[in-house]
N, C-alpha and C. Protein backbone atom coordinates (compact mmCIF):
# COMPACT_ATOMS: atom_id res chain seq x y z
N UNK A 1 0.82 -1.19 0.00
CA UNK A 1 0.00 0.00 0.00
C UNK A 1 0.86 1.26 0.00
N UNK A 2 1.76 1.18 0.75
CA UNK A 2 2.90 2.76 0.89
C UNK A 2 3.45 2.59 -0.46
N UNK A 3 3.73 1.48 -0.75
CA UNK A 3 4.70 1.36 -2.71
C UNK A 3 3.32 2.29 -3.58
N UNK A 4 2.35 1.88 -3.05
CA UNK A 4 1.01 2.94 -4.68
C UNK A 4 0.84 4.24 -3.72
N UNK A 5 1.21 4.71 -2.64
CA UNK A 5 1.02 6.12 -1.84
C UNK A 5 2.23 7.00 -2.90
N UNK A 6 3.24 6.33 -2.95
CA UNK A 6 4.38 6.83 -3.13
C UNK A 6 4.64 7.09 -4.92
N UNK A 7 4.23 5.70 -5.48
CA UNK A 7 4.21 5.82 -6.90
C UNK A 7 3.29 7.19 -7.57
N UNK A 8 2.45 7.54 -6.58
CA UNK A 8 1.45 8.67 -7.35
C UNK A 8 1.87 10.31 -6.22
N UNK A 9 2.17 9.80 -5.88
CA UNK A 9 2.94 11.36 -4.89
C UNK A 9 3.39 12.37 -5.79
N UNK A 10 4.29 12.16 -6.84
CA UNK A 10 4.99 13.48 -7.49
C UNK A 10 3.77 13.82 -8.11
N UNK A 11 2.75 13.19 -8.56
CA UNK A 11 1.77 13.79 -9.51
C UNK A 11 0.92 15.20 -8.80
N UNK A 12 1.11 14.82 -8.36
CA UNK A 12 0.01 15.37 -7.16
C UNK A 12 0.30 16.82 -7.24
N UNK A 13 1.43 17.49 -7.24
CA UNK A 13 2.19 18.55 -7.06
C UNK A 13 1.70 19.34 -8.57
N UNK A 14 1.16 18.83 -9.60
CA UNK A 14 0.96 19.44 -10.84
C UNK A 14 -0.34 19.81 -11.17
N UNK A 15 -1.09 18.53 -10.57
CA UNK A 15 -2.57 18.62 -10.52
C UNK A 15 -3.56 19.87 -10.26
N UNK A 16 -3.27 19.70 -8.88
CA UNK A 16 -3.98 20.75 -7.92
C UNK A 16 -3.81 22.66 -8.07
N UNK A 17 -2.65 23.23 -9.07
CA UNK A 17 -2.49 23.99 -8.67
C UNK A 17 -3.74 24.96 -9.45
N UNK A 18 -4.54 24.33 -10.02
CA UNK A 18 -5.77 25.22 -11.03
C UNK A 18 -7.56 25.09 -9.80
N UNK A 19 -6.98 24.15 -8.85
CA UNK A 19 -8.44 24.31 -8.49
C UNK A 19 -8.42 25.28 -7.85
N UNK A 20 -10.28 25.82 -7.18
CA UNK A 20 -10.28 27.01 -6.91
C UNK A 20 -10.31 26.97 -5.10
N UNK A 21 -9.58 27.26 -4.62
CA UNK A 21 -9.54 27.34 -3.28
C UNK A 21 -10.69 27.30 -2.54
N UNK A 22 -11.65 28.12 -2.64
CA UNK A 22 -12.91 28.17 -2.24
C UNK A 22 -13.62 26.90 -2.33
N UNK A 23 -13.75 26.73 -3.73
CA UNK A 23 -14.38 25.23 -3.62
C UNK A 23 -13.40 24.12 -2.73
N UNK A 24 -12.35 23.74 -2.88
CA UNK A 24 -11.61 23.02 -1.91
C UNK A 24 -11.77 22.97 -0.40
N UNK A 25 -11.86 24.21 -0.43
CA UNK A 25 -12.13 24.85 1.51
C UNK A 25 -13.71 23.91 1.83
N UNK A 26 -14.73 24.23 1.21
CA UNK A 26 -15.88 23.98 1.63
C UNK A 26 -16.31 22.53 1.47
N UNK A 27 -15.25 21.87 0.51
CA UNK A 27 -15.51 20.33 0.46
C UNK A 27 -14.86 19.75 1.33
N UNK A 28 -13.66 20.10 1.70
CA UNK A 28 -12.83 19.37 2.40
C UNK A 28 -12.37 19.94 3.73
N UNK A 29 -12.59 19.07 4.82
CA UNK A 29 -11.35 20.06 6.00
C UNK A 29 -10.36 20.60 5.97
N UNK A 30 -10.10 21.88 6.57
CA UNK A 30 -8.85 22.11 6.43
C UNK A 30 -7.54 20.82 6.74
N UNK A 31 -7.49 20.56 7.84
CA UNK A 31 -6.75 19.96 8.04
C UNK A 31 -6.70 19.06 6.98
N UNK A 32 -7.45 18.01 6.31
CA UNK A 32 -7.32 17.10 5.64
C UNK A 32 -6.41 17.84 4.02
N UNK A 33 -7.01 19.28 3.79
CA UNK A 33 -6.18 20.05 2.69
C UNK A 33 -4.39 20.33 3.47
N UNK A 34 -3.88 20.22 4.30
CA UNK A 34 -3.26 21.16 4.32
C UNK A 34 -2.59 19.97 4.78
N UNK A 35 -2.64 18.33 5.29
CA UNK A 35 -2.01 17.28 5.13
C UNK A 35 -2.26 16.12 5.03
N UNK A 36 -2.32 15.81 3.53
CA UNK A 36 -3.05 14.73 2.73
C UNK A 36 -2.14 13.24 3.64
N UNK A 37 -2.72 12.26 3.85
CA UNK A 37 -2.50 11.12 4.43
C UNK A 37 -2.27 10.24 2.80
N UNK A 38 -1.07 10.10 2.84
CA UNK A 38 -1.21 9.15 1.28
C UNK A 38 -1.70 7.97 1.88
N UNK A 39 -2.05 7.05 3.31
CA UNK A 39 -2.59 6.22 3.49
C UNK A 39 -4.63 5.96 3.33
N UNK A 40 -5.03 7.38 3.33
CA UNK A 40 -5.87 7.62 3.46
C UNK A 40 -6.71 7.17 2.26
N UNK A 41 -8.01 6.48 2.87
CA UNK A 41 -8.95 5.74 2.13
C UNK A 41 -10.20 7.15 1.83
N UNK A 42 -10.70 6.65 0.18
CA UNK A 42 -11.72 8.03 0.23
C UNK A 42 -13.47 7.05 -0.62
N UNK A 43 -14.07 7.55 0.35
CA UNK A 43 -15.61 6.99 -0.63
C UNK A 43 -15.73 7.61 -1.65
N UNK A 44 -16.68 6.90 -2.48
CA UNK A 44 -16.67 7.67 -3.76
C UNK A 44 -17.46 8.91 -3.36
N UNK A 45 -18.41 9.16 -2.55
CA UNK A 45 -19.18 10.46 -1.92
C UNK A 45 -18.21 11.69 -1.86
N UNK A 46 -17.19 10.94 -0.77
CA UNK A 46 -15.71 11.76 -0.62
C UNK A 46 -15.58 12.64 -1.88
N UNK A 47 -15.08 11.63 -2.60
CA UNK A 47 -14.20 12.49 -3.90
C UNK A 47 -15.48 13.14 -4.56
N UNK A 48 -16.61 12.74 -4.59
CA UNK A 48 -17.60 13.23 -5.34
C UNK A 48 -18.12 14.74 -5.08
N UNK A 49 -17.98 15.09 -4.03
CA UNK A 49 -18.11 15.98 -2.80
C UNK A 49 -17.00 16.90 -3.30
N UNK A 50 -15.59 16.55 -3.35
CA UNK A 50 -14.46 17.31 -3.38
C UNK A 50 -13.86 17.99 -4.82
N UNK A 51 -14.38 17.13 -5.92
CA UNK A 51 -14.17 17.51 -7.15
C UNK A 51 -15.52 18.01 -7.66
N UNK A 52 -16.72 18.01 -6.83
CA UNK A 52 -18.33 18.70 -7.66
C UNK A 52 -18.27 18.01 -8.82
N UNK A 53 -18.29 16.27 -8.42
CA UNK A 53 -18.66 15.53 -9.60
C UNK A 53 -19.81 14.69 -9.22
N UNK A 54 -20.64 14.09 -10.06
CA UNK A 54 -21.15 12.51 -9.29
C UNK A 54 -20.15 11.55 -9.23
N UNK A 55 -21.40 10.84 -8.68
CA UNK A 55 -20.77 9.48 -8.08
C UNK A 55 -20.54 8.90 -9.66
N UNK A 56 -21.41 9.04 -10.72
CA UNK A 56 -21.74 8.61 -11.52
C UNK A 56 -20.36 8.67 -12.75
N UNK A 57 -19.80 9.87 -12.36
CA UNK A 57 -19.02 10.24 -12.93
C UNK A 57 -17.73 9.61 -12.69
N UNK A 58 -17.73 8.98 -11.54
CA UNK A 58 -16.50 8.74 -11.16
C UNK A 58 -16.61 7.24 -11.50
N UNK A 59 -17.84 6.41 -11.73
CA UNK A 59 -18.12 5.01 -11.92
C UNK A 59 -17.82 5.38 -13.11
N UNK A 60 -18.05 6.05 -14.06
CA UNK A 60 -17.57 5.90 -15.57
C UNK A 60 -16.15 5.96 -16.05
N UNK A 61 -15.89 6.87 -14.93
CA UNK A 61 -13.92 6.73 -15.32
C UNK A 61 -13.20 5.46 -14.59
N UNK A 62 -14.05 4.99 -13.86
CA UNK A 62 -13.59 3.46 -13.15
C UNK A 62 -13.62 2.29 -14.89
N UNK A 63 -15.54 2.51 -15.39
CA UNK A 63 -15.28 1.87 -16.40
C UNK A 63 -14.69 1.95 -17.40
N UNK A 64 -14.01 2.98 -17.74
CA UNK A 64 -12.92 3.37 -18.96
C UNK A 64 -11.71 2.77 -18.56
N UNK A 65 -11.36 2.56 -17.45
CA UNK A 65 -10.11 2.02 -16.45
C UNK A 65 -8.73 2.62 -16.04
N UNK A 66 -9.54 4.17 -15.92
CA UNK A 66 -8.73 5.33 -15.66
C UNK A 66 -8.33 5.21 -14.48
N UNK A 67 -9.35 4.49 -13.43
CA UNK A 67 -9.26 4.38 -11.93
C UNK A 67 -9.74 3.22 -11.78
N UNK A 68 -8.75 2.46 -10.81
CA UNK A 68 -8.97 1.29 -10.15
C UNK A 68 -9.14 0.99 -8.74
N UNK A 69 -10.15 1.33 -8.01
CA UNK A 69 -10.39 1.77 -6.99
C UNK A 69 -10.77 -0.40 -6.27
N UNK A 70 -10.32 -0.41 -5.13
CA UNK A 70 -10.41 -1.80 -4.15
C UNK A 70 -12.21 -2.02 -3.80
N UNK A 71 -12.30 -3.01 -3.61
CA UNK A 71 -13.49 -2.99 -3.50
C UNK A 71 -13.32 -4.31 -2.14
N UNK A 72 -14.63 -3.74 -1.26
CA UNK A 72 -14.84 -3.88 -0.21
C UNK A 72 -16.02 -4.76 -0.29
N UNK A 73 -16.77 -5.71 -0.83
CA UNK A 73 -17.87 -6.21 -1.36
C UNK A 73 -18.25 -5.28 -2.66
N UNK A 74 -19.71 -4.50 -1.88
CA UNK A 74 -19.96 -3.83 -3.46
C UNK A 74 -19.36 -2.40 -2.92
N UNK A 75 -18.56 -1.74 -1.95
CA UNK A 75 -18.24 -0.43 -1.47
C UNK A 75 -16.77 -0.54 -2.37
N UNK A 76 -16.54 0.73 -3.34
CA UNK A 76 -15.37 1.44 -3.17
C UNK A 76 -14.21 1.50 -2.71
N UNK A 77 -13.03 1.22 -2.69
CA UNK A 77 -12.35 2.26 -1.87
C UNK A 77 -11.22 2.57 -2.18
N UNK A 78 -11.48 4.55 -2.34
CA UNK A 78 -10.67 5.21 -3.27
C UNK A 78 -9.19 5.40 -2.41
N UNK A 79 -7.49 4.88 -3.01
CA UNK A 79 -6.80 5.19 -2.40
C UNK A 79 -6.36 6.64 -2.79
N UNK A 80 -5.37 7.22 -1.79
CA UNK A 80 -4.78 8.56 -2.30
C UNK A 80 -4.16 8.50 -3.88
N UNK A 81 -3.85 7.58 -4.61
CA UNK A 81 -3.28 7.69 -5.84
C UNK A 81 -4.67 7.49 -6.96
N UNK A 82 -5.21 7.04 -6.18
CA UNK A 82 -6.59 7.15 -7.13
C UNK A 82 -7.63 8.47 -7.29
N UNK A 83 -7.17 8.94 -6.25
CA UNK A 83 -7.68 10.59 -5.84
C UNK A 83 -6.77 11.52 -6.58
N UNK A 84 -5.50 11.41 -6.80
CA UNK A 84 -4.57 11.78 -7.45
C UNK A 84 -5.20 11.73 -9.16
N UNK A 85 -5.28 10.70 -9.67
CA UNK A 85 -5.84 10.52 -10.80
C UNK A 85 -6.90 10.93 -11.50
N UNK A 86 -7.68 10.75 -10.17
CA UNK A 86 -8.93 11.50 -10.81
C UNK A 86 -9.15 13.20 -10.87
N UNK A 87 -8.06 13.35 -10.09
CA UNK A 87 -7.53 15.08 -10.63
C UNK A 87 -6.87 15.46 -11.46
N UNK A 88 -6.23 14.40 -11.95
CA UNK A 88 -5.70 14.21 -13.60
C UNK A 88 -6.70 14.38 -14.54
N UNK A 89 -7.62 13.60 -14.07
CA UNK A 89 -8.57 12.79 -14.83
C UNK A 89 -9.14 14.64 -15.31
N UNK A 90 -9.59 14.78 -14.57
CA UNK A 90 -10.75 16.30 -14.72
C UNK A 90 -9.69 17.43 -14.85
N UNK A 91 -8.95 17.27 -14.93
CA UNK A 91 -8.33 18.65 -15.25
C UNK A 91 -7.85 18.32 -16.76
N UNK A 92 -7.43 17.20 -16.88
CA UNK A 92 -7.30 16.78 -18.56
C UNK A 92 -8.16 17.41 -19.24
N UNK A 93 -9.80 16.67 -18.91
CA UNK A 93 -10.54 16.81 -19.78
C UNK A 93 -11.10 18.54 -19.84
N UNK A 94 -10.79 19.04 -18.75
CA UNK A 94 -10.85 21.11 -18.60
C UNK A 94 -10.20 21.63 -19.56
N UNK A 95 -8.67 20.62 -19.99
CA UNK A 95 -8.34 21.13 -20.52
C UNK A 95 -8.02 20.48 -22.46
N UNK A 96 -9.41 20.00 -22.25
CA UNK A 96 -9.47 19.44 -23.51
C UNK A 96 -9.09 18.19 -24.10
N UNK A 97 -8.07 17.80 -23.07
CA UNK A 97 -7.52 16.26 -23.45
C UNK A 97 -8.70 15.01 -24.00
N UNK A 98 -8.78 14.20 -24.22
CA UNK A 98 -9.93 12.93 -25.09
C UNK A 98 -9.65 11.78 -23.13
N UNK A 99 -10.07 11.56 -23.06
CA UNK A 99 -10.13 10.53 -22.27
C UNK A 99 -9.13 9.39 -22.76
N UNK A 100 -8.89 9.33 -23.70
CA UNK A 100 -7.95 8.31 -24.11
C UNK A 100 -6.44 8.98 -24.20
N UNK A 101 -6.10 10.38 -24.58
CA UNK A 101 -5.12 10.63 -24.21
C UNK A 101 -4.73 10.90 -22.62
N UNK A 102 -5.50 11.41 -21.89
CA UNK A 102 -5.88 11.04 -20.36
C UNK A 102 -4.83 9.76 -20.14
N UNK A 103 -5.65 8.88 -20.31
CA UNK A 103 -5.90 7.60 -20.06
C UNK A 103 -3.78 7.54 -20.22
N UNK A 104 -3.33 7.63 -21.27
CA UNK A 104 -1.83 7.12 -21.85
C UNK A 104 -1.53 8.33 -21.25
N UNK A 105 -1.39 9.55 -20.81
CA UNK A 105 -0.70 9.99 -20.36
C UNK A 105 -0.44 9.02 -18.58
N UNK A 106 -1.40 9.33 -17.63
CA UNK A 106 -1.62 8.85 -16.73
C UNK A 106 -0.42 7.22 -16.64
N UNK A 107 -0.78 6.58 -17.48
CA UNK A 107 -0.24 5.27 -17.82
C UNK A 107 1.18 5.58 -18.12
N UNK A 108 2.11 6.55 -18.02
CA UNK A 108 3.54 7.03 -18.99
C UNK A 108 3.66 6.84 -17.36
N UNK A 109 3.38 7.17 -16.32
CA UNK A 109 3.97 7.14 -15.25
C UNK A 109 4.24 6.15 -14.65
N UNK A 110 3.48 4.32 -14.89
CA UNK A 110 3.94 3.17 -14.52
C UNK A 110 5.03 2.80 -15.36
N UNK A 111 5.44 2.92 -16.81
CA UNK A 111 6.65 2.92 -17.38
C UNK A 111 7.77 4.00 -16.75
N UNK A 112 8.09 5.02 -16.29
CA UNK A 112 8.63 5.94 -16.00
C UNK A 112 8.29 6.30 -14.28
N UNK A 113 8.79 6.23 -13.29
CA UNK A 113 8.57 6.20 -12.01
C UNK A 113 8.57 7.72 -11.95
N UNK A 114 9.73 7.95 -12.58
CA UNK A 114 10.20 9.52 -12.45
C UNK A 114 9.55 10.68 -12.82
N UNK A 115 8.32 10.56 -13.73
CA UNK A 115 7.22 11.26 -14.44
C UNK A 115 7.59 11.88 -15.54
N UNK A 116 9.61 11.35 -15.57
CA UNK A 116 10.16 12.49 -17.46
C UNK A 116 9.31 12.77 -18.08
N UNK A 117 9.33 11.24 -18.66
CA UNK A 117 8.53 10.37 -20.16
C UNK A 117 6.81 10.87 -19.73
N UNK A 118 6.24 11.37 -18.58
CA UNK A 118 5.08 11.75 -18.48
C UNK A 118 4.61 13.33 -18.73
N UNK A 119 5.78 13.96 -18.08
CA UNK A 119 5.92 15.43 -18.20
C UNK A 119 6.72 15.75 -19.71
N UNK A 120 7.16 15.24 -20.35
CA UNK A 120 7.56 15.26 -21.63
C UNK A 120 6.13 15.31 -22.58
N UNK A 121 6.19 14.28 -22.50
CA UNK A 121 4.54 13.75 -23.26
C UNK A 121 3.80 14.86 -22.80
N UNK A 122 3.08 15.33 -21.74
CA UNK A 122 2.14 15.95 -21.97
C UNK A 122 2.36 17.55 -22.01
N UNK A 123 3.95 18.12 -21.79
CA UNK A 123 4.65 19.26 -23.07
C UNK A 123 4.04 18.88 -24.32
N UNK A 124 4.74 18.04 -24.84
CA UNK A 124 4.27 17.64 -26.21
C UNK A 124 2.97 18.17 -26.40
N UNK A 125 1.68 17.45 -25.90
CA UNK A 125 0.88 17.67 -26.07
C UNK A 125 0.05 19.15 -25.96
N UNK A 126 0.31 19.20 -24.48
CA UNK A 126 0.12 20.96 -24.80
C UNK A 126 0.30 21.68 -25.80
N UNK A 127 1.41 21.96 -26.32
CA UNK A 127 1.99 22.40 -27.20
C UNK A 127 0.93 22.11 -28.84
N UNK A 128 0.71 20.98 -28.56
CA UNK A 128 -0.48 20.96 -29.92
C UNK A 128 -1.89 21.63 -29.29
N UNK A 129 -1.92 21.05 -28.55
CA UNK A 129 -3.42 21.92 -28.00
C UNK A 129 -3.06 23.48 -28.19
N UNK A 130 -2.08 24.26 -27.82
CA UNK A 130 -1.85 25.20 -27.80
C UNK A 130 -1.91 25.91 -29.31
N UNK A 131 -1.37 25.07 -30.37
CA UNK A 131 -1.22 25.09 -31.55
C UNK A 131 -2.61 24.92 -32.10
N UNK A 132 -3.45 24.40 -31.90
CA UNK A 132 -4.85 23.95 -32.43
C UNK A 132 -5.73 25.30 -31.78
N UNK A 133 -5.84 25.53 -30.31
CA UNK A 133 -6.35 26.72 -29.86
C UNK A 133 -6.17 27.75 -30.79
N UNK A 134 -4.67 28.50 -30.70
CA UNK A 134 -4.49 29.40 -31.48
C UNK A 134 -4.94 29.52 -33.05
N UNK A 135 -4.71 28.64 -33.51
CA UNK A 135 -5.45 28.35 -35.26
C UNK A 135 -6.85 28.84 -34.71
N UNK A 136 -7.52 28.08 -33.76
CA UNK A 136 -9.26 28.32 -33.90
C UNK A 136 -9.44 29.91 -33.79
N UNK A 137 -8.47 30.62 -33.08
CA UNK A 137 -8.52 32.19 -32.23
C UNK A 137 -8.66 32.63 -33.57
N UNK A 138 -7.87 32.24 -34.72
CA UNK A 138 -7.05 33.32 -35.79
C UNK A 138 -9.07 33.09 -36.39
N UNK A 139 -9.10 31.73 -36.56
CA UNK A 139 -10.76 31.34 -37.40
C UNK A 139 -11.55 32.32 -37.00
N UNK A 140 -11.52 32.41 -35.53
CA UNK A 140 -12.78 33.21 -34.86
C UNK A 140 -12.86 34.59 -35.20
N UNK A 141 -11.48 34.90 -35.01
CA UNK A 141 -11.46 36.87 -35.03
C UNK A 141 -11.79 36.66 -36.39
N UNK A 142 -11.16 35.92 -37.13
CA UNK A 142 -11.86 36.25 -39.11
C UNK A 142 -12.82 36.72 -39.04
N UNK A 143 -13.70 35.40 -38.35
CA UNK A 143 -15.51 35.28 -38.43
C UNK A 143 -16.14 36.59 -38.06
N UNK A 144 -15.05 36.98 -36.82
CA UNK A 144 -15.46 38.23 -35.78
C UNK A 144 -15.66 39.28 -36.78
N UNK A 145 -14.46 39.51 -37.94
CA UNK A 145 -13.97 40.78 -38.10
C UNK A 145 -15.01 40.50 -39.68
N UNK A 146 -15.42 39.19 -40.42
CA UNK A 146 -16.39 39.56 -40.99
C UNK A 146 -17.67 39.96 -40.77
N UNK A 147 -18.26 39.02 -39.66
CA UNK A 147 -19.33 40.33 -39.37
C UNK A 147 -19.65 41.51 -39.21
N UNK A 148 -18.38 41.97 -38.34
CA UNK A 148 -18.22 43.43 -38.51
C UNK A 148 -18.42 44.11 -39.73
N UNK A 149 -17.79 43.58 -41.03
CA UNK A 149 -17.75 44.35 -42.31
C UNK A 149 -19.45 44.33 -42.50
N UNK A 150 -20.18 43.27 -42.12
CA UNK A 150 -21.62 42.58 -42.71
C UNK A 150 -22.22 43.88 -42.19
N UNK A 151 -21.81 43.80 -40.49
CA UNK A 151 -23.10 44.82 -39.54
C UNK A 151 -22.62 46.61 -40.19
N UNK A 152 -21.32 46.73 -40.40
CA UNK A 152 -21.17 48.02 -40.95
C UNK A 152 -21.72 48.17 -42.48
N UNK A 153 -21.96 47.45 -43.03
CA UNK A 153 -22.33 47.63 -44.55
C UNK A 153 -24.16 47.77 -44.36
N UNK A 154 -24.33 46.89 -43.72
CA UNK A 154 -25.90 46.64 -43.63
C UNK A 154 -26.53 47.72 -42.70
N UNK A 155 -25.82 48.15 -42.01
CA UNK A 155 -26.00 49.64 -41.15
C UNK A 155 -26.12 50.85 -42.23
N UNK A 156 -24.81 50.80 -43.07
CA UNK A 156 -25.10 51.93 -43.73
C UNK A 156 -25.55 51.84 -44.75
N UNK A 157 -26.35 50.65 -45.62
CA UNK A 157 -27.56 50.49 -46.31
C UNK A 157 -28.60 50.92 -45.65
N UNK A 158 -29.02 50.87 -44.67
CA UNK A 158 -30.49 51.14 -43.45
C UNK A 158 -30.35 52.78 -43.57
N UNK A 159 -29.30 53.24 -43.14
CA UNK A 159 -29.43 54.78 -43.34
C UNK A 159 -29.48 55.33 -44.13
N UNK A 160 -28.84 54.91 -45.53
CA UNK A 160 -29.25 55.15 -46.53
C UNK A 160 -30.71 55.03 -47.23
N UNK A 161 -31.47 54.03 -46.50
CA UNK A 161 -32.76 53.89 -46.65
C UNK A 161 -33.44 54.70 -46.08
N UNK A 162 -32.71 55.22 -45.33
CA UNK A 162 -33.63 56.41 -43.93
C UNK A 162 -34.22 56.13 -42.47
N UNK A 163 -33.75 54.67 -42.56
CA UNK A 163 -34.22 53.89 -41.15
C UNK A 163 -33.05 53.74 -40.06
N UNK A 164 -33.33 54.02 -39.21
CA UNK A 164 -32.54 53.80 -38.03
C UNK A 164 -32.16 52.74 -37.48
N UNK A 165 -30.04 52.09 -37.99
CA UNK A 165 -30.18 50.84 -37.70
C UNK A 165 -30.33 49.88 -36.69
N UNK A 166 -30.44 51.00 -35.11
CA UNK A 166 -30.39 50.87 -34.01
C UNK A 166 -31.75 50.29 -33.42
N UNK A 167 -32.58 50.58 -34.34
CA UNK A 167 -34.05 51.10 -33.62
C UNK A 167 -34.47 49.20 -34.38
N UNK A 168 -35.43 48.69 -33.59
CA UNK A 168 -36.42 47.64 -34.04
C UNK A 168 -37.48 47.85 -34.63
């Protein structure tokens, strides 16, 4: 159990730094924010509670096999590296990632202990997301800056008609 506390520990440090404090504060105790027990067991309520997800949500990334959470009969039980993950998990997809690149990034870290080959990879990836964002920005302002020509032309057709293009 301390060998999977430990294997997901460095992640942890990359995850967290986008959530919003506020929400954190009110889901979780302080104390429990301010010193995470990597021994510490979490219900799915827990995490459901702490990330403003369902339960439902978190059974679906179990069935994709993003998270492999112990099971107690039919109960749950989420370890700290699985809590870890699933803050992978949702901040990926915030930030656009597919669930399947999710999925192989997450997975670069049982080949690689050290997280290189994980923090490499998902540079990489950024970097296209970043590249794909920006292309859509350049699409949008086009779109932006043709309407503009549309609403200024069609404005000063209306006044030229004698109608006010402001008015309904």
């Amino acid at each position: 159990m301390a060998e999977e506390a430990t294997f997901y520990a460095p992640i942890d440090v990359y995850v967290n730094v986008n959530y919003d404090a506020s929400i954190m504060s009110a889901a979780v105790p302080a104390a429990a924010q301010s010193q995470r027990d990597p021994q510490r067991i979490y219900s799915i309520a827990e995490l459901a509670r702490e990330f403003g997800i369902t339960a439902r949500t978190i059974r679906f990334y179990e069935d994709e096999g993003l998270i492999k959470p112990r099971r107690q009969g039919l109960t749950r039980l989420y370890s700290a590296g699985d809590r870890t993950r699933l803050s992978w998990i949702l901040r990926g997809k915030r930030l656009g990632f597919s669930l399947a690149e999710i999925k192989e990034l997450l997975d670069l870290y049982q080949v690689d202990s050290t997280g290189v080959q994980q923090l490499r990879e998902l540079l990489r990836r950024s970097r296209v997301h970043i590249d794909d964002l920006q292309r859509r920005r350049r699409d949008l302002d086009a779109h932006i800056q043709e309407f503009r020509d549309v609403e200024t032309q069609v404005a000063a057709e209306l006044r030229k008609r004698g109608v006010d293009p402001d008015k309904d």
